[in-house]
PDB file of N, CA and C in Angstrom:
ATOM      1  N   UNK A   1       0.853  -1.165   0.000  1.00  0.00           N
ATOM      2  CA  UNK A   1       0.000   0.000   0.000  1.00  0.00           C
ATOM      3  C   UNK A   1       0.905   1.236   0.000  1.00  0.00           C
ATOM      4  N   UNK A   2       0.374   2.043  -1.296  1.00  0.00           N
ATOM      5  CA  UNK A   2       1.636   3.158  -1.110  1.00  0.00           C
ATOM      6  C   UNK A   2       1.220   4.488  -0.129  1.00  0.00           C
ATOM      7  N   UNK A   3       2.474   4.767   0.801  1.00  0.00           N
ATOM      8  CA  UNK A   3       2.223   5.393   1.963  1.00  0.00           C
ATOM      9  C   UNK A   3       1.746   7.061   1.659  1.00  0.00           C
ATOM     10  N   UNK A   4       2.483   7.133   0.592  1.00  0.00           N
ATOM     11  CA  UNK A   4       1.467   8.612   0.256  1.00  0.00           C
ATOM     12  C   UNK A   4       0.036   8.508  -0.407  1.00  0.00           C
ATOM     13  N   UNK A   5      -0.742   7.427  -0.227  1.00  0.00           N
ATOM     14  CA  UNK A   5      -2.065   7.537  -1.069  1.00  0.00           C
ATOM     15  C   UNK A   5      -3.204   7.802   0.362  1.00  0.00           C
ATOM     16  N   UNK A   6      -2.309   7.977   1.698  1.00  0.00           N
ATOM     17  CA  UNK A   6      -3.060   8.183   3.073  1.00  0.00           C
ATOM     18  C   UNK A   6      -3.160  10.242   2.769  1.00  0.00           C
ATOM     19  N   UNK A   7      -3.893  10.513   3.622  1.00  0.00           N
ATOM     20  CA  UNK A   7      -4.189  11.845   3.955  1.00  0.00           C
ATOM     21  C   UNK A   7      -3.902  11.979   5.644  1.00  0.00           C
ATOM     22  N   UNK A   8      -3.051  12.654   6.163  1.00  0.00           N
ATOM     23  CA  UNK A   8      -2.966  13.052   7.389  1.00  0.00           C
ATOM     24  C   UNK A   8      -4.329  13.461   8.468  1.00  0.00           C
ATOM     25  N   UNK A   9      -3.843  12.397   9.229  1.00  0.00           N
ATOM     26  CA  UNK A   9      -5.039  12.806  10.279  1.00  0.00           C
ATOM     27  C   UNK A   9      -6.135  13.921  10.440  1.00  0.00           C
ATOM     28  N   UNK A  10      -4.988  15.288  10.659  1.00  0.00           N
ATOM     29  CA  UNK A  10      -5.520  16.615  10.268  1.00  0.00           C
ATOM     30  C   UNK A  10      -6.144  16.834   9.462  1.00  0.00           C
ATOM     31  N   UNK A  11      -6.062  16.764   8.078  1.00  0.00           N
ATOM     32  CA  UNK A  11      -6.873  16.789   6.915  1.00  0.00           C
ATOM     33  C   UNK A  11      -8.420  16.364   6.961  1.00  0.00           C
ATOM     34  N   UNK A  12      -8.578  15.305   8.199  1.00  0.00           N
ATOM     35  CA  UNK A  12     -10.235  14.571   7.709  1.00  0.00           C
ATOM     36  C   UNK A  12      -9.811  13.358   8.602  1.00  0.00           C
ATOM     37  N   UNK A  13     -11.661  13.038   9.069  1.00  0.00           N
ATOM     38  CA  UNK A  13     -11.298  12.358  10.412  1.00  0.00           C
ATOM     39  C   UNK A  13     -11.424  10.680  10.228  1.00  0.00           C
ATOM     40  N   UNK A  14     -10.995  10.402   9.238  1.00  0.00           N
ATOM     41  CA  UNK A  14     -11.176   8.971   8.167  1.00  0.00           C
ATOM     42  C   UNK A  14     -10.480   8.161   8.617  1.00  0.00           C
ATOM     43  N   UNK A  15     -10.519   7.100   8.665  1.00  0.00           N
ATOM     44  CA  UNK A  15      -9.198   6.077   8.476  1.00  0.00           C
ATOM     45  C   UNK A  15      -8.838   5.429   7.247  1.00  0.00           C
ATOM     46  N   UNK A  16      -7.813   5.212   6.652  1.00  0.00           N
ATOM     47  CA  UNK A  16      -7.768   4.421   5.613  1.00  0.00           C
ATOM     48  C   UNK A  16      -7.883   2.962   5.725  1.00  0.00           C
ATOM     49  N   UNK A  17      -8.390   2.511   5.154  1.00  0.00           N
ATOM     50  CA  UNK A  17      -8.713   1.216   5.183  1.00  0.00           C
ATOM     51  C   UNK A  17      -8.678   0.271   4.189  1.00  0.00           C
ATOM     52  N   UNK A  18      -8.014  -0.898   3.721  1.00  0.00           N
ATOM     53  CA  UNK A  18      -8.076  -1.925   2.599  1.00  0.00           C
ATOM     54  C   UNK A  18      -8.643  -3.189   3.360  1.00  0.00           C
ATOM     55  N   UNK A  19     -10.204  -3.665   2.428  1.00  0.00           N
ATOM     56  CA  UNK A  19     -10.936  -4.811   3.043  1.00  0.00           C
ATOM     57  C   UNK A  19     -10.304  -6.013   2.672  1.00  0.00           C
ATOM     58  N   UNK A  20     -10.661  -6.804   3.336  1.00  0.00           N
ATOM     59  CA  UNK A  20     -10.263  -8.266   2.458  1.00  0.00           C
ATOM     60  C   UNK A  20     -10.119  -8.766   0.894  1.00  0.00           C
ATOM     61  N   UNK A  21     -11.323  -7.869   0.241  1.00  0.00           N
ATOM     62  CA  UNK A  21     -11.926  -8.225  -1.411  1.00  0.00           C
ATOM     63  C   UNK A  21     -10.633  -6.995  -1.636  1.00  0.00           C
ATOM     64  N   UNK A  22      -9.458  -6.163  -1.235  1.00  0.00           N
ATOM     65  CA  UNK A  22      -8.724  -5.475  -1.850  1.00  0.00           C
ATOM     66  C   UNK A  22      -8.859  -4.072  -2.380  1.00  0.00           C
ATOM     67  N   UNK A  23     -10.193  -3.800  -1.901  1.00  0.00           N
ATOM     68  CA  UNK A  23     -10.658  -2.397  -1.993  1.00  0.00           C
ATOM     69  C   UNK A  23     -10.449  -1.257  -0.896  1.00  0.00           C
ATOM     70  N   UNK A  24     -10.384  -0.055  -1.441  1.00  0.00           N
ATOM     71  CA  UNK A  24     -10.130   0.949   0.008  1.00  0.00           C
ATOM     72  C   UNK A  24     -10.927   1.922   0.022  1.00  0.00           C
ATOM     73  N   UNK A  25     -11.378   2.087   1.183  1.00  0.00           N
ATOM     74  CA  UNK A  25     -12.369   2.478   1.597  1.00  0.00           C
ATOM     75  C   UNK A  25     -11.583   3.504   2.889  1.00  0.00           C
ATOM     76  N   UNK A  26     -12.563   4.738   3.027  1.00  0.00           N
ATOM     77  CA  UNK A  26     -12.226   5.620   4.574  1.00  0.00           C
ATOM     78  C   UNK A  26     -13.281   5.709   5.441  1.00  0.00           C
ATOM     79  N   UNK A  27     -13.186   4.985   6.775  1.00  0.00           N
ATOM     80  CA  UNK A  27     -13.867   4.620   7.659  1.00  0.00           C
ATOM     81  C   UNK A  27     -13.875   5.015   8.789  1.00  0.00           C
ATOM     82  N   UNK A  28     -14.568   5.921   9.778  1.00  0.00           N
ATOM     83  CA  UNK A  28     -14.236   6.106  10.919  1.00  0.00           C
ATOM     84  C   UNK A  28     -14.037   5.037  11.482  1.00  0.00           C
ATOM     85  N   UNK A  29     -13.343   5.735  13.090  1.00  0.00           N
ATOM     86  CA  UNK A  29     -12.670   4.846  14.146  1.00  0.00           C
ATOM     87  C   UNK A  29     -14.101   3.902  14.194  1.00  0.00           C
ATOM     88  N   UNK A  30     -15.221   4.054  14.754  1.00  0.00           N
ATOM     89  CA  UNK A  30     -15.984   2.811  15.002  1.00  0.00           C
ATOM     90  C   UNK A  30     -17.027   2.202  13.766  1.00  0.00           C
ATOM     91  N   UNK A  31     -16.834   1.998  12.772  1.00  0.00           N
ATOM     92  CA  UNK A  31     -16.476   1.621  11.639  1.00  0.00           C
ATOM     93  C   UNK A  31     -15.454   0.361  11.326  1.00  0.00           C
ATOM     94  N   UNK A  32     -14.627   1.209  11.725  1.00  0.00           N
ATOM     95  CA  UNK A  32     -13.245  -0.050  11.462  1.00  0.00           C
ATOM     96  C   UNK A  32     -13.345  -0.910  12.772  1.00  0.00           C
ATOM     97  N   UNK A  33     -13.826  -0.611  13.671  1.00  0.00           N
ATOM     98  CA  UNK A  33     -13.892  -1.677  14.983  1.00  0.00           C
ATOM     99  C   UNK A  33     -14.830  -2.575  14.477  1.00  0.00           C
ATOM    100  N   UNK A  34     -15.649  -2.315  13.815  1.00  0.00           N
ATOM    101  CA  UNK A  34     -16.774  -3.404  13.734  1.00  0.00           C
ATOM    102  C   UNK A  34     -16.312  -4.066  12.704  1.00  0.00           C
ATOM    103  N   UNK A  35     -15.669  -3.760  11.490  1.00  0.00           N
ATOM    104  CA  UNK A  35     -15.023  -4.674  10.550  1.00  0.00           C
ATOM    105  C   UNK A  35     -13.743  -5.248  10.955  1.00  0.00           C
ATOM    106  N   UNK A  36     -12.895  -4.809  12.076  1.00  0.00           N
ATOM    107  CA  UNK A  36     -11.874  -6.131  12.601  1.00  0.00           C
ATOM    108  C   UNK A  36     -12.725  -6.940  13.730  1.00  0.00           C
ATOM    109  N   UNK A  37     -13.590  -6.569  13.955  1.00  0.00           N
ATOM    110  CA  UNK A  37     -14.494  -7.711  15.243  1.00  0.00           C
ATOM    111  C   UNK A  37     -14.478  -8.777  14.050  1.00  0.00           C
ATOM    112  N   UNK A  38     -15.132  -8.700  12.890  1.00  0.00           N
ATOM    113  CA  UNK A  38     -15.804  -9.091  12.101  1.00  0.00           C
ATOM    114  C   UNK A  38     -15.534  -9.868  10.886  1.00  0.00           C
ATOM    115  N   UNK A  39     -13.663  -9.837  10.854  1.00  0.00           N
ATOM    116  CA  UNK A  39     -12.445  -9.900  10.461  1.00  0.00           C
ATOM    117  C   UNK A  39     -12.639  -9.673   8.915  1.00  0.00           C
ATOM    118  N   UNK A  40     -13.339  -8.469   8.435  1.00  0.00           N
ATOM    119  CA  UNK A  40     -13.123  -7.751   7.033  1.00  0.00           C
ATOM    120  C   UNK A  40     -11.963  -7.029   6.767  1.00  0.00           C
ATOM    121  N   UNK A  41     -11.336  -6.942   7.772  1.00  0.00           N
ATOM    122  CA  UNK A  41     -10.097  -5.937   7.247  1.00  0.00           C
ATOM    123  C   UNK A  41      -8.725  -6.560   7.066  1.00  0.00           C
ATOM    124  N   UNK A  42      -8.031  -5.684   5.846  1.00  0.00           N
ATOM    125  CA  UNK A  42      -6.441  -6.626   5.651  1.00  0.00           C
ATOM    126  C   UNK A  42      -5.507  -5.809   6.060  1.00  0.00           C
ATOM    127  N   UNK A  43      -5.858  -4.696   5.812  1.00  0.00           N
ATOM    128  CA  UNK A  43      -4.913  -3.083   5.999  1.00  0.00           C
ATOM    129  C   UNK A  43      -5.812  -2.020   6.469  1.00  0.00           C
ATOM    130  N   UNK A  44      -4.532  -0.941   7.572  1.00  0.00           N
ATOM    131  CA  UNK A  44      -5.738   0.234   8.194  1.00  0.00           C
ATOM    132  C   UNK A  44      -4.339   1.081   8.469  1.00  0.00           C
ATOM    133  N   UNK A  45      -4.248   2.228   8.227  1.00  0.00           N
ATOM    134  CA  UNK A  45      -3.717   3.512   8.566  1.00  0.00           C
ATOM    135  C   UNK A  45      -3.800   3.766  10.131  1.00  0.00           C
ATOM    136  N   UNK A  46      -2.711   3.416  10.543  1.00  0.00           N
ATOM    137  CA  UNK A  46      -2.529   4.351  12.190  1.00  0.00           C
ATOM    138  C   UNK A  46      -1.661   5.067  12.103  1.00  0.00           C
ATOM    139  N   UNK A  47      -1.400   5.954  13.318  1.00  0.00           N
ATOM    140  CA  UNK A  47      -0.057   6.667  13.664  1.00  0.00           C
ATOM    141  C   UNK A  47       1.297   6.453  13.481  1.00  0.00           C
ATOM    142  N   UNK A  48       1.509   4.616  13.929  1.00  0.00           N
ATOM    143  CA  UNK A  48       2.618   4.751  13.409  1.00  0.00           C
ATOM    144  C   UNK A  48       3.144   3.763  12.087  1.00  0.00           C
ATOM    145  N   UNK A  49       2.061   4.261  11.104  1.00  0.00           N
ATOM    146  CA  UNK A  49       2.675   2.948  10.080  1.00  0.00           C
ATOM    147  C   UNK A  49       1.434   2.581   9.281  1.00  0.00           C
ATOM    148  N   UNK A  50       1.364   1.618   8.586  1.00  0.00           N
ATOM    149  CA  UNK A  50       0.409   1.065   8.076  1.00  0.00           C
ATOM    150  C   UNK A  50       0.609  -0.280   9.103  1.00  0.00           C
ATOM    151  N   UNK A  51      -1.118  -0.695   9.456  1.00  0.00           N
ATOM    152  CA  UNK A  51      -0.697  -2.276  10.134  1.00  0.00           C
ATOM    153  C   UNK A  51      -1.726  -3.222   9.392  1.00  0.00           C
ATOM    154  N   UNK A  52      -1.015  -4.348   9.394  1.00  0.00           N
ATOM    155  CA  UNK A  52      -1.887  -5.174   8.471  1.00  0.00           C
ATOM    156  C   UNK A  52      -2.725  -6.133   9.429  1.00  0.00           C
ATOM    157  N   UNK A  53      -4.067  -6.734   8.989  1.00  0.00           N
ATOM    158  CA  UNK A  53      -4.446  -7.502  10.205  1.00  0.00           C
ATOM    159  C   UNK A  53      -4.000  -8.958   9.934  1.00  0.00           C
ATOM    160  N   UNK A  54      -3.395  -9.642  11.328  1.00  0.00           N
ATOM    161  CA  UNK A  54      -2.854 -11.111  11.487  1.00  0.00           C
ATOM    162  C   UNK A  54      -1.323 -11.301  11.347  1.00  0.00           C
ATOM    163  N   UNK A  55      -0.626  -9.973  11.327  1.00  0.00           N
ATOM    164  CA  UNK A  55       0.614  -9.693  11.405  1.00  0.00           C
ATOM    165  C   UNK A  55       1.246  -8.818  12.229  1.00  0.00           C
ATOM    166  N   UNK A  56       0.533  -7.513  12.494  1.00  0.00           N
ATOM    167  CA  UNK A  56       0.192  -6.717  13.167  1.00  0.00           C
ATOM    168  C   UNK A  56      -0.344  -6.918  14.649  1.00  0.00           C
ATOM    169  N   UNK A  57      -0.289  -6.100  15.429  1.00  0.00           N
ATOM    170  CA  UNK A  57      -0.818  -6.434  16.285  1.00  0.00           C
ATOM    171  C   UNK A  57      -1.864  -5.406  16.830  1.00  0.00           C
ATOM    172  N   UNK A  58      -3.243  -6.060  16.793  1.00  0.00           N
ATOM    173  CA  UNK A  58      -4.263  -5.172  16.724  1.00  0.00           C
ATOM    174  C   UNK A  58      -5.170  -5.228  17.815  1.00  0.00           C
ATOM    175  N   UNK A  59      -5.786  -4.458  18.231  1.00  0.00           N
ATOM    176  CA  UNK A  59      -6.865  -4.161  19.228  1.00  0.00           C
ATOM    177  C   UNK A  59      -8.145  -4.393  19.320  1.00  0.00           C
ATOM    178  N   UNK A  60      -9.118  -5.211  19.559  1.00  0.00           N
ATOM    179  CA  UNK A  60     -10.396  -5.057  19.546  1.00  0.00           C
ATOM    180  C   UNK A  60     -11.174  -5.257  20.753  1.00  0.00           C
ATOM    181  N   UNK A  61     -12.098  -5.113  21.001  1.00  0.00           N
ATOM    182  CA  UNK A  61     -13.136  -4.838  22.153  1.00  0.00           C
ATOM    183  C   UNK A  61     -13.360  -6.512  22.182  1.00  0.00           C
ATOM    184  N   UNK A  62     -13.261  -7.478  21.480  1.00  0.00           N
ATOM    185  CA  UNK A  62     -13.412  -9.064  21.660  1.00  0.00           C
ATOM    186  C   UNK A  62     -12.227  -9.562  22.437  1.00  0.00           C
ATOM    187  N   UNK A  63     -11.128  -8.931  23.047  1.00  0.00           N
ATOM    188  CA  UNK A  63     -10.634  -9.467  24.291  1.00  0.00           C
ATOM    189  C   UNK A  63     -10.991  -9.352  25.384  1.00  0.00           C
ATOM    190  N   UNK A  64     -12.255  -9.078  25.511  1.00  0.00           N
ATOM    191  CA  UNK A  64     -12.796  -9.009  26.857  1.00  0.00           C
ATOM    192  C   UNK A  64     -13.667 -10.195  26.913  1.00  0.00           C
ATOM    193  N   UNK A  65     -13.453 -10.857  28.277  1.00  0.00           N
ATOM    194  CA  UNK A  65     -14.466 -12.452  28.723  1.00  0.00           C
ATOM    195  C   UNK A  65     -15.865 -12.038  28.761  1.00  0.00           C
ATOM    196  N   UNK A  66     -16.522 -12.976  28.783  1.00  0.00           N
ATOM    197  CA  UNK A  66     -17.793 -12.423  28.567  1.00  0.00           C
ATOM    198  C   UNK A  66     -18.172 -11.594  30.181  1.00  0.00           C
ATOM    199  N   UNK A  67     -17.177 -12.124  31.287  1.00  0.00           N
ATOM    200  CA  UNK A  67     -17.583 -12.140  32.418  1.00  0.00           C
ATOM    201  C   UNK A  67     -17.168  -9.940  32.985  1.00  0.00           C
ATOM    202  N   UNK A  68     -16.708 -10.171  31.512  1.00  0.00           N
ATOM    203  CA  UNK A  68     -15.973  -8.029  31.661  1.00  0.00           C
ATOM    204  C   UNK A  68     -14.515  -8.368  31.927  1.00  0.00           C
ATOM    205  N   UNK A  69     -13.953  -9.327  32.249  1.00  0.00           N
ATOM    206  CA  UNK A  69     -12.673  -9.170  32.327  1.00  0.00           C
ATOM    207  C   UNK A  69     -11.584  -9.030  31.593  1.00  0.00           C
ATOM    208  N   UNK A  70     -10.474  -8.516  31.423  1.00  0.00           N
ATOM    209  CA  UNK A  70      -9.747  -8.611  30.229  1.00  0.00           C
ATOM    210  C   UNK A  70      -8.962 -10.018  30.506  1.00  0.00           C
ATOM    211  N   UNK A  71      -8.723 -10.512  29.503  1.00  0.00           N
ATOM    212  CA  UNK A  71      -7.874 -11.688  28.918  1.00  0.00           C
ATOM    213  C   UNK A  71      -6.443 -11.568  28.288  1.00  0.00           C
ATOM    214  N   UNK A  72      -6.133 -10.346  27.780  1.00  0.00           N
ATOM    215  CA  UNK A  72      -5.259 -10.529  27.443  1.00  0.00           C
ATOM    216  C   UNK A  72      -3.798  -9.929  27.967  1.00  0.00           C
ATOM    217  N   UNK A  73      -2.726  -9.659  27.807  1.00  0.00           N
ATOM    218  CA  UNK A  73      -1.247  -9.342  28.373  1.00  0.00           C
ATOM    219  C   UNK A  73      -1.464  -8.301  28.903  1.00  0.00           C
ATOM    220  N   UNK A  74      -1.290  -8.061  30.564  1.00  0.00           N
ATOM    221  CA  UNK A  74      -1.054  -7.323  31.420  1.00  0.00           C
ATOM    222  C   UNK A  74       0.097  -6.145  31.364  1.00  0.00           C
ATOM    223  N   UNK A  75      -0.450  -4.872  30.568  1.00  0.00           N
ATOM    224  CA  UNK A  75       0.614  -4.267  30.161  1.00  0.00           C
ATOM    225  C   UNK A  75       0.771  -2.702  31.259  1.00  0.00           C
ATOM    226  N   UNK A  76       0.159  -2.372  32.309  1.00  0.00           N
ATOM    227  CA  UNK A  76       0.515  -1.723  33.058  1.00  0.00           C
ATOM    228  C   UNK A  76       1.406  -1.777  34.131  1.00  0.00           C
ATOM    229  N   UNK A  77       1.804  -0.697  34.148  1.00  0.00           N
ATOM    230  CA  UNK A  77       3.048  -0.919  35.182  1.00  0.00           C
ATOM    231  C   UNK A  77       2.527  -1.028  36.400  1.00  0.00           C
ATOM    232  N   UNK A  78       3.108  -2.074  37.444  1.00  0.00           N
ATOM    233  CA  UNK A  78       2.336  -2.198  39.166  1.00  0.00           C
ATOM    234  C   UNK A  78       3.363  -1.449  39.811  1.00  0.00           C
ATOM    235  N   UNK A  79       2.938  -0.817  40.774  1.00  0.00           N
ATOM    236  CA  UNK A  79       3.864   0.029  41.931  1.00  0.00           C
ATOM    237  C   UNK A  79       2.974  -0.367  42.965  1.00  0.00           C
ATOM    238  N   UNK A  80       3.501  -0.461  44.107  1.00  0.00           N
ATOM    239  CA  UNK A  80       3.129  -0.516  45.701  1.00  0.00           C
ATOM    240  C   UNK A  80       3.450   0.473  46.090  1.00  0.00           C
TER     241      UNK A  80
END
């Protein structure tokens, strides 16, 4: 995906996005959450980079147990 075919954040509040079928599309933030729940997406424009999904490492609201807990890697720092 060529990195200048993105528009800067500033410009417009879009995300870039390439679906599975290879098309690109600009999607807001909850938009694109519901198509990686949903696993339509191959490529998405963040801050730092282009990330691809299943290589990348991506975020969705489906790591949470059904019970509300999170499941996945404990990434805050603990202090006593």
């Amino acid at each position: 995906m060529p990195e200048h075919a993105f528009l800067s954040k500033k410009e417009r509040p879009y995300i870039d996005v390439i679906i599975n079928d290879g098309t690109y599309h600009n999607f807001t933030p909850r938009v694109l959450n519901v198509l990686l729940e949903s696993h339509r997406v191959h490529k998405f424009k963040r801050s730092g980079g282009c990330a691809t999904v299943g290589v990348d490492a991506v975020r969705t609201s489906k790591m949470e147990c059904v019970d509300g807990s999170y499941s996945g890697q404990e990434r805050r720092m603990i202090t006593h």
